[in-house]
C-alpha atoms as a PDB file:
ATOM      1  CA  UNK A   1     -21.535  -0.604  10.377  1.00  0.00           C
ATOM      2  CA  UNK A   2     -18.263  -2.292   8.420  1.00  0.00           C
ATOM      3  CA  UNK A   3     -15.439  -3.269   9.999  1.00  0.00           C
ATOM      4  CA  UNK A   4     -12.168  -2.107   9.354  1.00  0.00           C
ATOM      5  CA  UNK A   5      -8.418  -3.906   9.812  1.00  0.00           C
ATOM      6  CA  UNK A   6      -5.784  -1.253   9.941  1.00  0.00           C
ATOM      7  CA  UNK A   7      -2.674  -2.875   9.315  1.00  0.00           C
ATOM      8  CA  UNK A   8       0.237  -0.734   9.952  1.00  0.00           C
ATOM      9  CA  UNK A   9       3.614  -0.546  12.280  1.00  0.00           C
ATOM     10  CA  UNK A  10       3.169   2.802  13.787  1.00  0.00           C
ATOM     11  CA  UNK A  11       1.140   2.856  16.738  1.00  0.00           C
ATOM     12  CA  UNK A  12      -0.137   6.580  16.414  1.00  0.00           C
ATOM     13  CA  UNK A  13      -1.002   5.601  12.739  1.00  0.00           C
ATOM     14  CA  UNK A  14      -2.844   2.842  13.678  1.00  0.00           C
ATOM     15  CA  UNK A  15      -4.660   4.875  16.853  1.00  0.00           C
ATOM     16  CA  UNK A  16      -5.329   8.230  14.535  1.00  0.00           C
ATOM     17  CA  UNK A  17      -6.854   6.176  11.939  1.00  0.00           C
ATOM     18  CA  UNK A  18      -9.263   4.072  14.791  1.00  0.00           C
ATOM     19  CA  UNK A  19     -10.441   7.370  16.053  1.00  0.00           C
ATOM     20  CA  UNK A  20     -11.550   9.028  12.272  1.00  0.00           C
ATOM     21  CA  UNK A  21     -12.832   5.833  11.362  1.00  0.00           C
ATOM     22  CA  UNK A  22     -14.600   4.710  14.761  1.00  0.00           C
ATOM     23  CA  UNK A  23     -16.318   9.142  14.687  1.00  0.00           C
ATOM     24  CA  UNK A  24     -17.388   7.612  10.948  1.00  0.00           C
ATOM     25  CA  UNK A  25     -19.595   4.416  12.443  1.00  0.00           C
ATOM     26  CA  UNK A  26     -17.215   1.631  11.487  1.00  0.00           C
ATOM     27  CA  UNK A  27     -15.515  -0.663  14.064  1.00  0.00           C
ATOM     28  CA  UNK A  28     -11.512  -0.980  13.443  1.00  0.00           C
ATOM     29  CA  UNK A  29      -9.538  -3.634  14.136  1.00  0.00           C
ATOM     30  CA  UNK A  30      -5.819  -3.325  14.416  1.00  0.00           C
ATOM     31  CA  UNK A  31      -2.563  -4.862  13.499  1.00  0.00           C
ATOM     32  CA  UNK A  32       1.090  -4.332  13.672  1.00  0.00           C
ATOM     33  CA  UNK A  33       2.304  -6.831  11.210  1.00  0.00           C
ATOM     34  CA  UNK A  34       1.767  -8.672   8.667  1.00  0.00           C
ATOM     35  CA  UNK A  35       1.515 -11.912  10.372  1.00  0.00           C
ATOM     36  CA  UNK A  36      -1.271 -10.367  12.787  1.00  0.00           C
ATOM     37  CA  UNK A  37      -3.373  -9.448  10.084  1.00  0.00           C
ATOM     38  CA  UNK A  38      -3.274 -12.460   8.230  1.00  0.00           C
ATOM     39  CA  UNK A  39      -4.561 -13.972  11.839  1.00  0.00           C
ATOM     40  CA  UNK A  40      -7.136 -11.331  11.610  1.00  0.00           C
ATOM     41  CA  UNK A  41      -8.461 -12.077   8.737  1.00  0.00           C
ATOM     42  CA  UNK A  42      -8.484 -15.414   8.939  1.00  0.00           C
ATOM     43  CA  UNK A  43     -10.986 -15.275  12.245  1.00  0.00           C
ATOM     44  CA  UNK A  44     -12.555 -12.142  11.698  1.00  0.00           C
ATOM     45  CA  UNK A  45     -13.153 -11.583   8.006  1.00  0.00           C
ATOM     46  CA  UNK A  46     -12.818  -7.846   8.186  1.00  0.00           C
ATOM     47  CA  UNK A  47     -15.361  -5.628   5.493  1.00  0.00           C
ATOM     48  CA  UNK A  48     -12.304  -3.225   4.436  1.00  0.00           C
ATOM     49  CA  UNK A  49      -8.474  -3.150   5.474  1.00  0.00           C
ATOM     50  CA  UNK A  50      -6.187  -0.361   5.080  1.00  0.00           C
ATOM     51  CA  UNK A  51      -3.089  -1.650   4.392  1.00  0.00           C
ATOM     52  CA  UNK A  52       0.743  -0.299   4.944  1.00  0.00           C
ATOM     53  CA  UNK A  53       3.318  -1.410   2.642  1.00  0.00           C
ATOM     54  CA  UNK A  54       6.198  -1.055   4.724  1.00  0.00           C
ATOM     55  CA  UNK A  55       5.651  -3.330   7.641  1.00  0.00           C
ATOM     56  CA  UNK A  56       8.740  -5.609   9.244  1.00  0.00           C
ATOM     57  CA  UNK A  57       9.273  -9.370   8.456  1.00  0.00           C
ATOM     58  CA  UNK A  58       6.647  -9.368   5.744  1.00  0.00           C
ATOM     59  CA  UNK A  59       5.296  -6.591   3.819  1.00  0.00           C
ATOM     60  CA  UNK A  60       2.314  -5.345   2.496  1.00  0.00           C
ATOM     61  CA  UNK A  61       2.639  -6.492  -0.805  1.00  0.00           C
ATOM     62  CA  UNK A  62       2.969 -10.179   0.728  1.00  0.00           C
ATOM     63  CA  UNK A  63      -0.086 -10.064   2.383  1.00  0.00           C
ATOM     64  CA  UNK A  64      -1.943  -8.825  -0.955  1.00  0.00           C
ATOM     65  CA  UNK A  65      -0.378 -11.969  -2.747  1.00  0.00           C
ATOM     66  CA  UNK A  66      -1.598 -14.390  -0.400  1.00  0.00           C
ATOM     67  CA  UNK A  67      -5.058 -12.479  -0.026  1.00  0.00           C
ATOM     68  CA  UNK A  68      -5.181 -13.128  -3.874  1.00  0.00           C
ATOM     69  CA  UNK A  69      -3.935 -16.394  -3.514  1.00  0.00           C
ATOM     70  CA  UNK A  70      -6.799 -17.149  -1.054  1.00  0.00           C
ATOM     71  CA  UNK A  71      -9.582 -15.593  -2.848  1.00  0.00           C
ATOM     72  CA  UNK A  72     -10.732 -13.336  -0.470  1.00  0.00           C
ATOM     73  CA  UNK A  73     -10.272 -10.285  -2.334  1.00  0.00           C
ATOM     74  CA  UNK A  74     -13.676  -9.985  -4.252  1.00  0.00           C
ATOM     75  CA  UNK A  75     -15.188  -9.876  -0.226  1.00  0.00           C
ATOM     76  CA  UNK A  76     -12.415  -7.577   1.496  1.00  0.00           C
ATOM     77  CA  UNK A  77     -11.878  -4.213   0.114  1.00  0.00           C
ATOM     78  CA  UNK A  78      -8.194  -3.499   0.618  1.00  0.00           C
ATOM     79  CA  UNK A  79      -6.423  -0.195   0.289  1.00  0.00           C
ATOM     80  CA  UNK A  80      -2.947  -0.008  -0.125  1.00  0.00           C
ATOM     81  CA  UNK A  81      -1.236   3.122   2.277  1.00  0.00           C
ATOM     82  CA  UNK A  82       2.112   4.401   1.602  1.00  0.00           C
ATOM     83  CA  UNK A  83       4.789   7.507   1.990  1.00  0.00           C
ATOM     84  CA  UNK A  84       6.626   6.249  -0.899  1.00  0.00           C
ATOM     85  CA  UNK A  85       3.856   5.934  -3.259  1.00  0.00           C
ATOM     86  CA  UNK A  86       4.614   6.225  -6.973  1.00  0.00           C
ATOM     87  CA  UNK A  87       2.916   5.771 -10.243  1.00  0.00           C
ATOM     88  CA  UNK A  88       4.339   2.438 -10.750  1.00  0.00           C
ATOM     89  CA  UNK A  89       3.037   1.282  -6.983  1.00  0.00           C
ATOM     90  CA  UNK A  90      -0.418   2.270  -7.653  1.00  0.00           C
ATOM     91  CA  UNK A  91      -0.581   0.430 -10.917  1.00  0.00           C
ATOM     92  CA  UNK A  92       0.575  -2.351  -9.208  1.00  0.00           C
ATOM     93  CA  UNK A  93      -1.990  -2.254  -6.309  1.00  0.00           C
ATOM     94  CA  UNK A  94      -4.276  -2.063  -8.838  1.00  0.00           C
ATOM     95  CA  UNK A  95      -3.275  -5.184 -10.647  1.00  0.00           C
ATOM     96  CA  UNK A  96      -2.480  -7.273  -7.758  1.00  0.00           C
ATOM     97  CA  UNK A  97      -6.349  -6.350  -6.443  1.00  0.00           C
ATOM     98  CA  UNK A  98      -6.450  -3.515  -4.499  1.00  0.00           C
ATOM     99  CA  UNK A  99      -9.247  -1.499  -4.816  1.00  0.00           C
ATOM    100  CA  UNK A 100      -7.497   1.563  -3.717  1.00  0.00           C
ATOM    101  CA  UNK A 101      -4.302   3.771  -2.911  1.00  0.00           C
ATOM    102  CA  UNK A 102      -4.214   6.955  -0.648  1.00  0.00           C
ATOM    103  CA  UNK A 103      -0.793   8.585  -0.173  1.00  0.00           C
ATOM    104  CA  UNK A 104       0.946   9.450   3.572  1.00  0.00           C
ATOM    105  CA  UNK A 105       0.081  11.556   4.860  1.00  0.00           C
ATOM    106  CA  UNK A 106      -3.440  11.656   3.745  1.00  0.00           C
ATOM    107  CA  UNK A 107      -5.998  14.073   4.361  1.00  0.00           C
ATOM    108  CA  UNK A 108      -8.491  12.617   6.898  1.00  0.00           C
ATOM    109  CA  UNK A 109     -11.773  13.294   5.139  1.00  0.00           C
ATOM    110  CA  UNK A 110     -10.203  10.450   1.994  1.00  0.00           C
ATOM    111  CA  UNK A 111      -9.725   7.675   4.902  1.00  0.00           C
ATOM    112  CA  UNK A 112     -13.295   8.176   5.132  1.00  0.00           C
ATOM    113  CA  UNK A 113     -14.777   8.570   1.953  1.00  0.00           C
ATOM    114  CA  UNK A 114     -12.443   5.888   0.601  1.00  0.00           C
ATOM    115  CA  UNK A 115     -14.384   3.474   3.202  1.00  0.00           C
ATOM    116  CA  UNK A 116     -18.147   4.498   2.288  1.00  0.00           C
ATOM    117  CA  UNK A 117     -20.112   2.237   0.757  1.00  0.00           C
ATOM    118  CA  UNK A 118     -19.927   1.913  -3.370  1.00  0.00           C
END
Protein backbone atom coordinates (compact mmCIF):
# COMPACT_ATOMS: atom_id res chain seq x y z
CA UNK A 1 0.00 0.00 0.00
CA UNK A 2 1.58 3.72 -1.02
CA UNK A 3 0.75 6.60 0.55
CA UNK A 4 -0.65 9.47 -0.94
CA UNK A 5 -0.45 13.53 0.06
CA UNK A 6 -3.30 15.34 -1.54
CA UNK A 7 -2.47 18.81 -1.47
CA UNK A 8 -5.26 20.99 -2.40
CA UNK A 9 -7.57 24.04 -0.90
CA UNK A 10 -10.94 22.62 -1.44
CA UNK A 11 -12.09 20.47 1.18
CA UNK A 12 -14.54 18.26 -1.00
CA UNK A 13 -11.51 17.93 -3.44
CA UNK A 14 -9.37 16.84 -0.96
CA UNK A 15 -12.27 14.34 0.73
CA UNK A 16 -13.47 12.95 -2.96
CA UNK A 17 -10.02 12.20 -3.85
CA UNK A 18 -9.30 10.26 -0.09
CA UNK A 19 -12.31 8.17 -0.73
CA UNK A 20 -11.25 6.90 -4.68
CA UNK A 21 -7.88 6.58 -3.56
CA UNK A 22 -8.42 4.97 0.06
CA UNK A 23 -11.45 2.13 -2.27
CA UNK A 24 -7.89 1.75 -4.43
CA UNK A 25 -5.62 0.39 -1.22
CA UNK A 26 -3.50 3.48 -0.72
CA UNK A 27 -3.54 5.57 2.51
CA UNK A 28 -3.98 9.54 1.78
CA UNK A 29 -2.76 12.11 3.62
CA UNK A 30 -4.12 15.58 3.32
CA UNK A 31 -3.23 19.18 3.08
CA UNK A 32 -4.69 22.54 2.58
CA UNK A 33 -1.66 24.53 1.78
CA UNK A 34 1.34 24.67 0.73
CA UNK A 35 3.03 25.19 3.95
CA UNK A 36 1.19 21.94 5.38
CA UNK A 37 2.50 19.85 2.83
CA UNK A 38 5.88 20.87 2.93
CA UNK A 39 5.42 19.80 6.89
CA UNK A 40 4.11 16.64 5.50
CA UNK A 41 6.64 15.75 3.65
CA UNK A 42 9.17 16.60 5.65
CA UNK A 43 7.88 13.95 8.56
CA UNK A 44 6.10 11.64 6.55
CA UNK A 45 7.86 11.15 3.23
CA UNK A 46 4.71 10.46 1.30
CA UNK A 47 5.09 7.59 -1.90
CA UNK A 48 2.99 9.95 -4.40
CA UNK A 49 1.37 13.55 -3.95
CA UNK A 50 -1.21 15.03 -6.03
CA UNK A 51 -0.61 18.40 -6.20
CA UNK A 52 -2.97 21.68 -6.85
CA UNK A 53 -1.48 24.60 -8.40
CA UNK A 54 -3.65 27.14 -7.15
CA UNK A 55 -3.32 27.04 -3.43
CA UNK A 56 -3.20 30.52 -1.15
CA UNK A 57 0.08 32.09 0.21
CA UNK A 58 2.26 29.74 -1.79
CA UNK A 59 1.47 27.82 -4.78
CA UNK A 60 1.98 24.70 -6.27
CA UNK A 61 4.63 25.53 -8.42
CA UNK A 62 6.62 26.74 -5.16
CA UNK A 63 6.40 23.66 -3.55
CA UNK A 64 7.74 21.76 -6.82
CA UNK A 65 10.82 24.22 -6.74
CA UNK A 66 11.75 23.55 -3.34
CA UNK A 67 10.92 19.68 -3.74
CA UNK A 68 13.60 19.98 -6.57
CA UNK A 69 15.67 22.03 -4.60
CA UNK A 70 15.64 19.33 -1.87
CA UNK A 71 16.12 16.35 -3.94
CA UNK A 72 13.31 14.49 -3.09
CA UNK A 73 11.80 14.23 -6.35
CA UNK A 74 13.50 11.00 -7.78
CA UNK A 75 11.58 9.26 -4.35
CA UNK A 76 8.09 11.20 -4.45
CA UNK A 77 6.05 10.91 -7.49
CA UNK A 78 4.26 14.22 -7.82
CA UNK A 79 1.36 15.06 -10.08
CA UNK A 80 0.55 18.38 -10.86
CA UNK A 81 -3.70 19.03 -10.75
CA UNK A 82 -5.20 21.95 -12.34
CA UNK A 83 -8.57 23.67 -13.98
CA UNK A 84 -6.44 25.96 -15.87
CA UNK A 85 -4.18 23.53 -17.38
CA UNK A 86 -2.55 24.42 -20.70
CA UNK A 87 0.06 23.12 -23.01
CA UNK A 88 2.61 25.41 -21.74
CA UNK A 89 1.78 24.23 -17.85
CA UNK A 90 2.26 20.68 -18.61
CA UNK A 91 5.56 21.23 -20.30
CA UNK A 92 6.52 22.97 -17.47
CA UNK A 93 5.50 20.30 -14.86
CA UNK A 94 7.34 18.21 -16.85
CA UNK A 95 10.55 20.12 -16.74
CA UNK A 96 10.41 21.26 -13.27
CA UNK A 97 9.95 17.21 -12.30
CA UNK A 98 6.65 16.23 -12.23
CA UNK A 99 5.95 13.02 -13.33
CA UNK A 100 2.46 13.82 -14.26
CA UNK A 101 -0.55 16.25 -15.11
CA UNK A 102 -4.35 15.33 -14.99
CA UNK A 103 -6.79 18.16 -15.82
CA UNK A 104 -9.99 19.36 -13.35
CA UNK A 105 -12.15 17.88 -13.35
CA UNK A 106 -10.71 14.54 -13.99
CA UNK A 107 -12.30 11.39 -14.55
CA UNK A 108 -11.91 9.22 -11.40
CA UNK A 109 -10.63 6.00 -12.92
CA UNK A 110 -7.04 8.47 -14.13
CA UNK A 111 -6.57 9.49 -10.23
CA UNK A 112 -6.18 5.91 -9.97
CA UNK A 113 -4.35 4.58 -12.68
CA UNK A 114 -2.08 7.63 -12.56
CA UNK A 115 -1.10 6.24 -8.89
CA UNK A 116 -0.44 2.41 -9.85
CA UNK A 117 2.70 1.22 -9.69
CA UNK A 118 5.19 1.75 -12.96
Amino acid sequence: MSSILVVDDMEDIRFLCRLVLEGAGHEVIEAASAEDALEIIETTRPDGILLDLRLPGMDGWDVLRILNDREVLSEIRVIICSAHASLSERGRAQSEGASGFLTKPFPMKDLVRIFEPA
